[in-house]
Protein backbone atom coordinates (compact mmCIF):
# COMPACT_ATOMS: atom_id res chain seq x y z
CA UNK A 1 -84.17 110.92 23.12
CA UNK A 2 -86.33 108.00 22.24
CA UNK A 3 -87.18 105.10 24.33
CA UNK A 4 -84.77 102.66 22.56
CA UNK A 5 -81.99 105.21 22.77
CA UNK A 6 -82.62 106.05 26.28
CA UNK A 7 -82.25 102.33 27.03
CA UNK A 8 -79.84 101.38 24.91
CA UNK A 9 -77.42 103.90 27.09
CA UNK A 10 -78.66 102.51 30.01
CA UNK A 11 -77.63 99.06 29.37
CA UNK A 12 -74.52 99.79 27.66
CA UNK A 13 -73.25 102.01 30.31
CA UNK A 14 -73.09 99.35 33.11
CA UNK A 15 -70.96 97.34 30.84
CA UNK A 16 -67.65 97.47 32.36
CA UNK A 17 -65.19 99.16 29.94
CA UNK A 18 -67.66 99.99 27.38
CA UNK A 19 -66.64 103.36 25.25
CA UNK A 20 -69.26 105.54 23.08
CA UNK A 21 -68.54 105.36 19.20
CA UNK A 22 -69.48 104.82 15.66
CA UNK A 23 -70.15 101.69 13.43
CA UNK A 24 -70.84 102.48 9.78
CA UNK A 25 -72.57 106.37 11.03
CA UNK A 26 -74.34 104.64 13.87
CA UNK A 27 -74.00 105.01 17.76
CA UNK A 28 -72.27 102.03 19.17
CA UNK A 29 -70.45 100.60 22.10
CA UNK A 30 -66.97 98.90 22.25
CA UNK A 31 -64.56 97.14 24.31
CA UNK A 32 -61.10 98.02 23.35
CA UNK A 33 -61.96 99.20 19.93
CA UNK A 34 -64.43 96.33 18.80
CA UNK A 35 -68.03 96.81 18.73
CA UNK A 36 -70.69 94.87 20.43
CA UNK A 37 -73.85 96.64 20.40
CA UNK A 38 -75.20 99.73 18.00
CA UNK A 39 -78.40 101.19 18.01
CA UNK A 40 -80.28 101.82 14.35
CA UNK A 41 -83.53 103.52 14.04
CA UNK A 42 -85.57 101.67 17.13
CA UNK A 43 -83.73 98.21 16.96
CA UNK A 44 -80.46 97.46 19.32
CA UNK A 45 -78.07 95.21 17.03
CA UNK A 46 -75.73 92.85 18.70
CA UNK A 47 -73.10 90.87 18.01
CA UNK A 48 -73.60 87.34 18.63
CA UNK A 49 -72.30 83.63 17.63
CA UNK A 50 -74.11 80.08 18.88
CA UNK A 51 -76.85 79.37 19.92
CA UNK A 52 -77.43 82.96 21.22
CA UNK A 53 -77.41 84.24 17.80
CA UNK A 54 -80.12 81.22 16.93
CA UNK A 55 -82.38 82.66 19.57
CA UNK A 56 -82.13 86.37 18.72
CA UNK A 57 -82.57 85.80 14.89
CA UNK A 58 -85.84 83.83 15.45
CA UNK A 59 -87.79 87.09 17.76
CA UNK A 60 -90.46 88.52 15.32
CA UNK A 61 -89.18 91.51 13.65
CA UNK A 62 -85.17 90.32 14.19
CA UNK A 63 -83.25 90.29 11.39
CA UNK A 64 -79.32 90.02 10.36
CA UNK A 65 -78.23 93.85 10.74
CA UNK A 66 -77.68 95.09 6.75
CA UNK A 67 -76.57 98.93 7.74
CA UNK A 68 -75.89 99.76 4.10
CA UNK A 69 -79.34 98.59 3.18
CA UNK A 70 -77.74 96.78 -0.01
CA UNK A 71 -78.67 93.05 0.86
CA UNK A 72 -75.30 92.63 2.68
CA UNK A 73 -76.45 91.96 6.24
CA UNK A 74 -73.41 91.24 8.43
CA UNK A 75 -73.41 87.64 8.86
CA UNK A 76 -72.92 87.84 13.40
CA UNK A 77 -74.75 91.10 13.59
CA UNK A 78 -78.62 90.65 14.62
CA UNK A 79 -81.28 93.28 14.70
CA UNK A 80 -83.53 92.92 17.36
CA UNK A 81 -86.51 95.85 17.31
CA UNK A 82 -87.69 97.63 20.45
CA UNK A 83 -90.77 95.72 21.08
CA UNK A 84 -87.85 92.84 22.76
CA UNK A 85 -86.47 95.38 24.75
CA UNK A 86 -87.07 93.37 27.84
CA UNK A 87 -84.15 91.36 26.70
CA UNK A 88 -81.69 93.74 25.22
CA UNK A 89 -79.99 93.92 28.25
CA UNK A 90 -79.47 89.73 28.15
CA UNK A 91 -78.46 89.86 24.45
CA UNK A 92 -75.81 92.67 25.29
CA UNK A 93 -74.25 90.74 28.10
CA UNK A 94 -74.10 88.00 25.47
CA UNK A 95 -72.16 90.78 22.85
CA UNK A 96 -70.10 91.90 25.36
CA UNK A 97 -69.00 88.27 26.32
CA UNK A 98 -68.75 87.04 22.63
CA UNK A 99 -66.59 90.44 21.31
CA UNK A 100 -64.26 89.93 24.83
CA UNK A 101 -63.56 86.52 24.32
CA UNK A 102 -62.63 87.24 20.85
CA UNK A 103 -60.07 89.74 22.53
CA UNK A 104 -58.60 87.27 24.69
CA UNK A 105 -58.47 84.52 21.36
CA UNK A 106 -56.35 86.77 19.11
């Protein structure tokens, strides 16, 4: 298992009701069946609105996630690569928050 992996469990797994499963073929986490974190290649992709979102998009190396690699990045979905990894647990907080309040909304 490599670094990011290792830590993207870690973090994940304190996240009260998070469940294991897949987004488009890729590990992710979910709260009652919508994701809010996935892991691709060494990056940890949330799912983020606000300012938040702002923030994570403008780390070097961050990017809208595009998991078909087609130039269709997922408009709330930001890719942010291992070398930030001493926020990842901050930005997943923020997923988690975002995706449960979304819950609560519909």
């Amino acid at each position: 298992m490599t670094e990011a992996e290792t830590l993207y469990h870690e973090i994940a797994s304190v996240i009260p009701g998070s469940m294991r499963s897949q987004l488009f073929g890729k590990q992710c986490y979910k709260i009652e069946g919508k994701p809010f974190v996935c892991l691709f290649e060494d990056s940890m992709v949330f799912k983020l609105n606000g300012q938040t979102h702002k923030h994570a998009l403008q780390l070097e190396g961050s990017c809208l996630f595009d998991p078909s690699g087609k130039k269709r990045p997922m408009k709330e979905w930001v890719q942010v690569n291992v070398s930030h990894r001493s926020i990842w647990r901050d930005l997943a907080l923020e997923a988690f928050a975002y995706v449960s309040e979304l819950r609560v909304i519909k």
